[in-house]
PDB file of N, CA and C in Angstrom:
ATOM      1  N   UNK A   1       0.839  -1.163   0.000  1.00  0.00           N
ATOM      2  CA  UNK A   1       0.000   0.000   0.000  1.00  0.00           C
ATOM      3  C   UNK A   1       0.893   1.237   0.000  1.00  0.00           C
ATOM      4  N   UNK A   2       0.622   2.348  -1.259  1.00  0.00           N
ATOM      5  CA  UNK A   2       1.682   3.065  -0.918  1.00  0.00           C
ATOM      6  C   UNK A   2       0.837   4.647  -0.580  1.00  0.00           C
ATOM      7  N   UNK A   3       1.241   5.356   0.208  1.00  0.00           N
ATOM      8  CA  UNK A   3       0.344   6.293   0.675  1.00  0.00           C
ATOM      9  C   UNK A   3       1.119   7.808   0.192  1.00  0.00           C
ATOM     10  N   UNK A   4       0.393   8.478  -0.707  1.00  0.00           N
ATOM     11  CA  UNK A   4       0.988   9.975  -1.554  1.00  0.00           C
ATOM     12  C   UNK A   4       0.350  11.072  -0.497  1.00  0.00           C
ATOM     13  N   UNK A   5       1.486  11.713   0.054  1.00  0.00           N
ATOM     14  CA  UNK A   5       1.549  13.054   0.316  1.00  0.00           C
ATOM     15  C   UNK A   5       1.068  14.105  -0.009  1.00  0.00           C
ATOM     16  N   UNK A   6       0.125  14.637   0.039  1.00  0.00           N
ATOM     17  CA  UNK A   6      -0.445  15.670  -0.178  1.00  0.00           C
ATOM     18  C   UNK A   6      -0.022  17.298  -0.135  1.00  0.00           C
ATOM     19  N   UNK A   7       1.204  17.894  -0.644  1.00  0.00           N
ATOM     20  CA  UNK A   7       1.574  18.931  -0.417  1.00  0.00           C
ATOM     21  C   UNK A   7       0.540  20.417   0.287  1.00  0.00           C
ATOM     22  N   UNK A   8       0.811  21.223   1.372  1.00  0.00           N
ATOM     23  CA  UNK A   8      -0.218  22.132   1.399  1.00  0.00           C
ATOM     24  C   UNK A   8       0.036  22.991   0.108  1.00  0.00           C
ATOM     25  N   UNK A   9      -1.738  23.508   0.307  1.00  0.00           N
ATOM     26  CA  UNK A   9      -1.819  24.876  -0.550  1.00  0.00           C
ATOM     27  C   UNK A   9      -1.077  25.605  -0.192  1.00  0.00           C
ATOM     28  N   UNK A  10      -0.610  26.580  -1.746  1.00  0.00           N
ATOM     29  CA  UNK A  10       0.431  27.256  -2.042  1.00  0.00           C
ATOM     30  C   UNK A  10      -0.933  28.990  -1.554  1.00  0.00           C
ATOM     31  N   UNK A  11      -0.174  29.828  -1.310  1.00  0.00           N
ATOM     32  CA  UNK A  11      -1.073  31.310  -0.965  1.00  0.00           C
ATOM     33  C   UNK A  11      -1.047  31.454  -2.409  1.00  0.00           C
ATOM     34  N   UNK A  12      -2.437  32.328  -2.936  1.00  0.00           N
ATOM     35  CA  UNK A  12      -2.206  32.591  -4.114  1.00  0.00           C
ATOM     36  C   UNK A  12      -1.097  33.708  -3.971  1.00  0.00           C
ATOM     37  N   UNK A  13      -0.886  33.917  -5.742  1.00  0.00           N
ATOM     38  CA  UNK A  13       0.302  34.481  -6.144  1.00  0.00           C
ATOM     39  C   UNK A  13      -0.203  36.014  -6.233  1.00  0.00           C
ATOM     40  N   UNK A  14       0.477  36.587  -5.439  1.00  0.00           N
ATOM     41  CA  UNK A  14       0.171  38.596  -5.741  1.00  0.00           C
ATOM     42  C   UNK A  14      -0.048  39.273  -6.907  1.00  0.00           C
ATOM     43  N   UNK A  15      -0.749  39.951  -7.228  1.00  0.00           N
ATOM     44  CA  UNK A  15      -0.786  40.493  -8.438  1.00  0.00           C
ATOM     45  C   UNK A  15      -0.378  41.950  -8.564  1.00  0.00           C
ATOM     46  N   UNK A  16       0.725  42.292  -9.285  1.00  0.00           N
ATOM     47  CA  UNK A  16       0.651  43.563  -9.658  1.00  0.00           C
ATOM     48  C   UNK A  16      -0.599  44.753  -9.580  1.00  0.00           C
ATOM     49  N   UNK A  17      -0.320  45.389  -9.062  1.00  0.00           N
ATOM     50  CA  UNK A  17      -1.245  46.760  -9.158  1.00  0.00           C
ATOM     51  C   UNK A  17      -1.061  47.872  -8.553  1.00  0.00           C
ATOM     52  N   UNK A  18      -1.688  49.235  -9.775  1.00  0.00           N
ATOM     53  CA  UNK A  18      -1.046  50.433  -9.380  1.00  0.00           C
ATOM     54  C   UNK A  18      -2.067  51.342  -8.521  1.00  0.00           C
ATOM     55  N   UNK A  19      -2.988  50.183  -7.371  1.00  0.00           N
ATOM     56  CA  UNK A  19      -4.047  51.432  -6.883  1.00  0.00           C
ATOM     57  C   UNK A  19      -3.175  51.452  -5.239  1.00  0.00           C
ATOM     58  N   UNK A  20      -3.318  52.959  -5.413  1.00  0.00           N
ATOM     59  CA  UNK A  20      -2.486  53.778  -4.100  1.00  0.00           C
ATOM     60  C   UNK A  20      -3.855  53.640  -3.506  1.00  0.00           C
ATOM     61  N   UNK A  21      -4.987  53.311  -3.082  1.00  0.00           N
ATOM     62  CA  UNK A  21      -6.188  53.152  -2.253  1.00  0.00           C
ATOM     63  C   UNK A  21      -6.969  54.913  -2.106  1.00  0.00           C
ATOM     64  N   UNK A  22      -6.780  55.639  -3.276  1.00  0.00           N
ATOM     65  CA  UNK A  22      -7.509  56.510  -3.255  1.00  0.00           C
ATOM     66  C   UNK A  22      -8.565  56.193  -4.541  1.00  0.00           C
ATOM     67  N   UNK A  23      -9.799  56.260  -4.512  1.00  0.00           N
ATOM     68  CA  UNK A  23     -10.780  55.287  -5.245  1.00  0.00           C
ATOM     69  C   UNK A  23     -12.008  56.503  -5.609  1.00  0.00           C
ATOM     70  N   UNK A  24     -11.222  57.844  -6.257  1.00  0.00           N
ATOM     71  CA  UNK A  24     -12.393  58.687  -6.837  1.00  0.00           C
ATOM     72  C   UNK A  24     -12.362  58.656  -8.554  1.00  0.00           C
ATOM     73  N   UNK A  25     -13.349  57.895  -8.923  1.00  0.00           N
ATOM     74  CA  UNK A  25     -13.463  58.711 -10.681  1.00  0.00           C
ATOM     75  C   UNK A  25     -13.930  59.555 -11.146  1.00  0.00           C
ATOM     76  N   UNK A  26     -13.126  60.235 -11.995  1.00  0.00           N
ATOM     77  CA  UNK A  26     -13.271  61.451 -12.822  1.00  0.00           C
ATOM     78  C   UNK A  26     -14.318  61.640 -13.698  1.00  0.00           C
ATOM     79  N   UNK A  27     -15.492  61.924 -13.760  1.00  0.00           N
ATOM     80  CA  UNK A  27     -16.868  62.055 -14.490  1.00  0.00           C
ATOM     81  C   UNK A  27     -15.915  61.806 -16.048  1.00  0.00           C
ATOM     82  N   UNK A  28     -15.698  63.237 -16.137  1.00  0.00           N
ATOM     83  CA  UNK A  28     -15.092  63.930 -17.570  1.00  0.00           C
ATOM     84  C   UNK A  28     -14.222  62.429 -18.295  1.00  0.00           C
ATOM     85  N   UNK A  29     -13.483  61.780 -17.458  1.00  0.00           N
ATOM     86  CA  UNK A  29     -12.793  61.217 -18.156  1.00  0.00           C
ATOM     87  C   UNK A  29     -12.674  59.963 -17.829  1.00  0.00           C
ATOM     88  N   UNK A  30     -13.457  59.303 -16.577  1.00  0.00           N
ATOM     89  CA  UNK A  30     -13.614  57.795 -16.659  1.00  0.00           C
ATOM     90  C   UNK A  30     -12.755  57.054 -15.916  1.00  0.00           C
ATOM     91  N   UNK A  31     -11.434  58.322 -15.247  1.00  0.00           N
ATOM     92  CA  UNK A  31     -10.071  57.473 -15.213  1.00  0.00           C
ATOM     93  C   UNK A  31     -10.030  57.848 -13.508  1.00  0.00           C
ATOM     94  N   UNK A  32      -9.576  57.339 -12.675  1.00  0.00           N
ATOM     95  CA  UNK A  32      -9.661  56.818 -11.385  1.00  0.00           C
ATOM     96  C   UNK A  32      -8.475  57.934 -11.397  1.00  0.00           C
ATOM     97  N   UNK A  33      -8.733  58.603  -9.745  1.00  0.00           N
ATOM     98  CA  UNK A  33      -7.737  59.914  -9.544  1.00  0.00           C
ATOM     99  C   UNK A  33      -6.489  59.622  -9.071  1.00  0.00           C
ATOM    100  N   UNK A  34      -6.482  57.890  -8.406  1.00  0.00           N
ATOM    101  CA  UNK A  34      -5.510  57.476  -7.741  1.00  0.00           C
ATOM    102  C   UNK A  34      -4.222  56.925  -8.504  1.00  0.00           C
ATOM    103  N   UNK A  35      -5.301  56.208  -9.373  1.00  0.00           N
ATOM    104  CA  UNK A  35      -4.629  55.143 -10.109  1.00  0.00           C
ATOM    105  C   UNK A  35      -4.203  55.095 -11.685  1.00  0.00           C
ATOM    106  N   UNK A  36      -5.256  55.887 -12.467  1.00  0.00           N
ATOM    107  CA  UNK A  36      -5.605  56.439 -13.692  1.00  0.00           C
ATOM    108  C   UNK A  36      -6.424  55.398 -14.613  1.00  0.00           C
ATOM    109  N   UNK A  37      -6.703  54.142 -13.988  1.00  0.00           N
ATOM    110  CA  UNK A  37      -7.327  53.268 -14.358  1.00  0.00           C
ATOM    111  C   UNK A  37      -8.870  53.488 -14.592  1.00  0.00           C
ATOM    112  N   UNK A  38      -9.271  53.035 -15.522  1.00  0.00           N
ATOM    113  CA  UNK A  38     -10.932  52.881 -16.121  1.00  0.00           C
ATOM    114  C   UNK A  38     -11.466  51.551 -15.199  1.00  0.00           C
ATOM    115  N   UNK A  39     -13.124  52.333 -14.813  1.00  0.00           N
ATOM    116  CA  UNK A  39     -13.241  51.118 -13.952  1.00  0.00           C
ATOM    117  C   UNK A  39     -13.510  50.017 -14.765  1.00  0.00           C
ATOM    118  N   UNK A  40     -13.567  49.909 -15.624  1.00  0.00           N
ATOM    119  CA  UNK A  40     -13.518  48.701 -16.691  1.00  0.00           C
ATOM    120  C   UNK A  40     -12.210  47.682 -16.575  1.00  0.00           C
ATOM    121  N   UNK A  41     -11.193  48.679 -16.634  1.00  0.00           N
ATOM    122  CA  UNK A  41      -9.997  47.793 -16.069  1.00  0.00           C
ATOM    123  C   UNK A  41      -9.330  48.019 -14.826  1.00  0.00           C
ATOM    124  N   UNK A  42     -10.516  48.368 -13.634  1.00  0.00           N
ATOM    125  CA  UNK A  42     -10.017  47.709 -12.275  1.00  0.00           C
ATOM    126  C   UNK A  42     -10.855  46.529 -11.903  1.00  0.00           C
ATOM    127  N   UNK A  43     -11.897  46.845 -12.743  1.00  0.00           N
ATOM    128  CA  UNK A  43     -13.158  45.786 -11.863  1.00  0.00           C
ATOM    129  C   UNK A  43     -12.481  44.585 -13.097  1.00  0.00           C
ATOM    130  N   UNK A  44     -11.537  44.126 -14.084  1.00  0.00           N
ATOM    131  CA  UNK A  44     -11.376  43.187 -14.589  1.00  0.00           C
ATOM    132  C   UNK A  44      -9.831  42.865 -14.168  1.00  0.00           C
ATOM    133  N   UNK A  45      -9.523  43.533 -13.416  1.00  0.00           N
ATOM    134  CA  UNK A  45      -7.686  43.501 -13.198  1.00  0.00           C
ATOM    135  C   UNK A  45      -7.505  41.960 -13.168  1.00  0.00           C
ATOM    136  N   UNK A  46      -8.202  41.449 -12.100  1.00  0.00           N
ATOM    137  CA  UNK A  46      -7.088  40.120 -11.469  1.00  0.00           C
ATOM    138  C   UNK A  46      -7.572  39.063 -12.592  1.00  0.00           C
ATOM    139  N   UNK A  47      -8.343  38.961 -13.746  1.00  0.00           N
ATOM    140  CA  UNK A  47      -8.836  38.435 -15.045  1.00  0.00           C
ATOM    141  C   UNK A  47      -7.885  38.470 -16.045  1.00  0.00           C
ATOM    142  N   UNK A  48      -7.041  39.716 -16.188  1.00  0.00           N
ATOM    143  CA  UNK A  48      -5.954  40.167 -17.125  1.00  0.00           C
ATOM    144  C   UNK A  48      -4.253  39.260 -16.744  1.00  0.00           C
ATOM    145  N   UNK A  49      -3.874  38.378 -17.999  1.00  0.00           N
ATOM    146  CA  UNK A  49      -2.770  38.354 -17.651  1.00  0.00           C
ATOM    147  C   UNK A  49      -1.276  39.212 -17.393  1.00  0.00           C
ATOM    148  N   UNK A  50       0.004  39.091 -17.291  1.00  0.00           N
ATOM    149  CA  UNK A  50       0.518  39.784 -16.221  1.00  0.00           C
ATOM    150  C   UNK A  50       0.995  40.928 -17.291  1.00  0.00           C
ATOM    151  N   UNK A  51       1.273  40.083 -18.962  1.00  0.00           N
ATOM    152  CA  UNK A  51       1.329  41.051 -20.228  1.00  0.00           C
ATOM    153  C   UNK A  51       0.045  41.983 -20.293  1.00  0.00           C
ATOM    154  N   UNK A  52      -0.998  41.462 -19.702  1.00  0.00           N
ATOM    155  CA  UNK A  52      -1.720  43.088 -20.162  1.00  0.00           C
ATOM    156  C   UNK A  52      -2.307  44.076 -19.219  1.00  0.00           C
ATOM    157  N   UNK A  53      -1.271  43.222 -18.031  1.00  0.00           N
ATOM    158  CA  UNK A  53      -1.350  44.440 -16.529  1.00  0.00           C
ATOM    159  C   UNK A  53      -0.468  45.211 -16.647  1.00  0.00           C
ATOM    160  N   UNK A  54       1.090  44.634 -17.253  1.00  0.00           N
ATOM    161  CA  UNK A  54       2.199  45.490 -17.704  1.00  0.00           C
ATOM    162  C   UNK A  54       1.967  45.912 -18.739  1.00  0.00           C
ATOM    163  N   UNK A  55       1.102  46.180 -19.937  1.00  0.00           N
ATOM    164  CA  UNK A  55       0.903  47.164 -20.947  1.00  0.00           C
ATOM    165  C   UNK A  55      -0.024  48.171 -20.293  1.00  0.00           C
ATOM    166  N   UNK A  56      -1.008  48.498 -19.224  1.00  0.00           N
ATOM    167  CA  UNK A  56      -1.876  48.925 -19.011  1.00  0.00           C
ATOM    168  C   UNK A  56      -1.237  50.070 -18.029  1.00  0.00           C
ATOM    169  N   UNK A  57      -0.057  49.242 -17.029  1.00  0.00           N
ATOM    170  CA  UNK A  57       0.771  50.239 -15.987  1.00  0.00           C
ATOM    171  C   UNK A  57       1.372  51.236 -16.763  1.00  0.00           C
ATOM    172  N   UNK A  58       1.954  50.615 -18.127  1.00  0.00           N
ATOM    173  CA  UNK A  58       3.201  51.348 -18.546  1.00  0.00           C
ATOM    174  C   UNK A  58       2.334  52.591 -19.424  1.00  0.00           C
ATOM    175  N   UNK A  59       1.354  52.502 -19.569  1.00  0.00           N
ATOM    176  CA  UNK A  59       0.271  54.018 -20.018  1.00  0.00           C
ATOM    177  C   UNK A  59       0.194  54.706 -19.073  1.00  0.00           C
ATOM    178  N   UNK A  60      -0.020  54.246 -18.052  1.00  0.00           N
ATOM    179  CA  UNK A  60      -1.035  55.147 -16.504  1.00  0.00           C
ATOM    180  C   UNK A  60      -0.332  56.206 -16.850  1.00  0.00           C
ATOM    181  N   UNK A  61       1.078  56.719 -16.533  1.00  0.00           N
ATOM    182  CA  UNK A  61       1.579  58.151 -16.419  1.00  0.00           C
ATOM    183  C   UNK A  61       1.047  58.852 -17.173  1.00  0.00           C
ATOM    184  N   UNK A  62       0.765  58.602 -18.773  1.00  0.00           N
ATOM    185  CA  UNK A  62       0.716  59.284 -19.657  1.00  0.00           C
ATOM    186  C   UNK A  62      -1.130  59.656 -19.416  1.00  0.00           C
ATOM    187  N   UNK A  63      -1.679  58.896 -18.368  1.00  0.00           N
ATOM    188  CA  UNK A  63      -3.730  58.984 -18.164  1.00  0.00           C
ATOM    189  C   UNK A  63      -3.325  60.219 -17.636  1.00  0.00           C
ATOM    190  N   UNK A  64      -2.254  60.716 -16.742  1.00  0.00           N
ATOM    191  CA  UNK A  64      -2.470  61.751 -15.908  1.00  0.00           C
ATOM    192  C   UNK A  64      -2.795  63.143 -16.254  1.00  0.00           C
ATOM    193  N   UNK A  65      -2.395  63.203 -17.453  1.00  0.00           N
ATOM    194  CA  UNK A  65      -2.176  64.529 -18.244  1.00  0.00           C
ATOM    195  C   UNK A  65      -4.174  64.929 -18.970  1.00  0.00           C
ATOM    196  N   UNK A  66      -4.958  63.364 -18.758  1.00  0.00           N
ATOM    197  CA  UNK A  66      -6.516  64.014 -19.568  1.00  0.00           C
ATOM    198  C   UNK A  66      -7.256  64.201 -18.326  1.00  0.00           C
ATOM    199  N   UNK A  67      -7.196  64.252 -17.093  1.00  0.00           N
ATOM    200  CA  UNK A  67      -7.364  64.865 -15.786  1.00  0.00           C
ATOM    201  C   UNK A  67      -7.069  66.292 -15.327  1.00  0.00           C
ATOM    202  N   UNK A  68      -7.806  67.045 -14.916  1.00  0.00           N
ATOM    203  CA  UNK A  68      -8.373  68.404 -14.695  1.00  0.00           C
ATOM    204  C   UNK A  68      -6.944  68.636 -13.791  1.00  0.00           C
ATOM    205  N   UNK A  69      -6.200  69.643 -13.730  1.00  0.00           N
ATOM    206  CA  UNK A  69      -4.910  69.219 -12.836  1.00  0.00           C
ATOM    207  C   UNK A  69      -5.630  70.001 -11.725  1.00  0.00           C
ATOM    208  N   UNK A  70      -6.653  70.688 -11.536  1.00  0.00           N
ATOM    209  CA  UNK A  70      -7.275  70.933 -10.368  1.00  0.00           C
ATOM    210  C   UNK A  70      -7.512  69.979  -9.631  1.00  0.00           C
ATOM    211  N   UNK A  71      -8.205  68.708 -10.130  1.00  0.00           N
ATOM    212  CA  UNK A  71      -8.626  67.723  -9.092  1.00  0.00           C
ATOM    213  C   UNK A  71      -7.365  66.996  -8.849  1.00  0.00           C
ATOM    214  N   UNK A  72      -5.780  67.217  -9.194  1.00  0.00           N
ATOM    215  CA  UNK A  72      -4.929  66.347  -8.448  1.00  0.00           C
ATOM    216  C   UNK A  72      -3.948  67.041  -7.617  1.00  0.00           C
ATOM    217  N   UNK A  73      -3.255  66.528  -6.924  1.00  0.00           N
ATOM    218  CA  UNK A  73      -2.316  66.910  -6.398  1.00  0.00           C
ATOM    219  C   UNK A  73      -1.500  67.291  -6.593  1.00  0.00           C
ATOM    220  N   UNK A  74      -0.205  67.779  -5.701  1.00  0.00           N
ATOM    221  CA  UNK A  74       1.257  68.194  -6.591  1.00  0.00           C
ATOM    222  C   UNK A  74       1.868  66.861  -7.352  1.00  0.00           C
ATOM    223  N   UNK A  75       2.694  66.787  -7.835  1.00  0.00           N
ATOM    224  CA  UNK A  75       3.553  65.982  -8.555  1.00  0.00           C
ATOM    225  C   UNK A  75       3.639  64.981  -7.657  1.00  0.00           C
TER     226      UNK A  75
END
């Protein structure tokens, strides 16, 4: 009789993401004040593989600029 070991569960694996936990969207433009993300692609983040979380980060800087620079902060 040979008896197999059952390894424990592994924690899932972390996922990349660029939300600083400030969670206001921008009427005008759709794009989250924290993060610059569309809630289209926060509410699908952990769905997206890790290629199209890293194509999506490597835009954010450039979301910052169609935001009212009234509603953000300094630099």
């Amino acid at each position: 009789m040979s008896s197999t070991v059952t390894p424990p569960p592994q924690p899932p694996r972390a996922i990349a993401t660029p939300c600083v936990k400030v969670c206001i969207v921008d009427g005008p433009t759709g794009l989250c004040l924290g993060c610059y993300r569309s809630l289209q692609e926060i509410g699908g983040w952990s769905g997206l593989s890790d290629d199209q979380r890293a194509a999506i980060m490597a835009e954010l800087p450039s979301r910052r600029s169609r935001i009212d620079p009234a509603k953000l902060g300094p630099v």
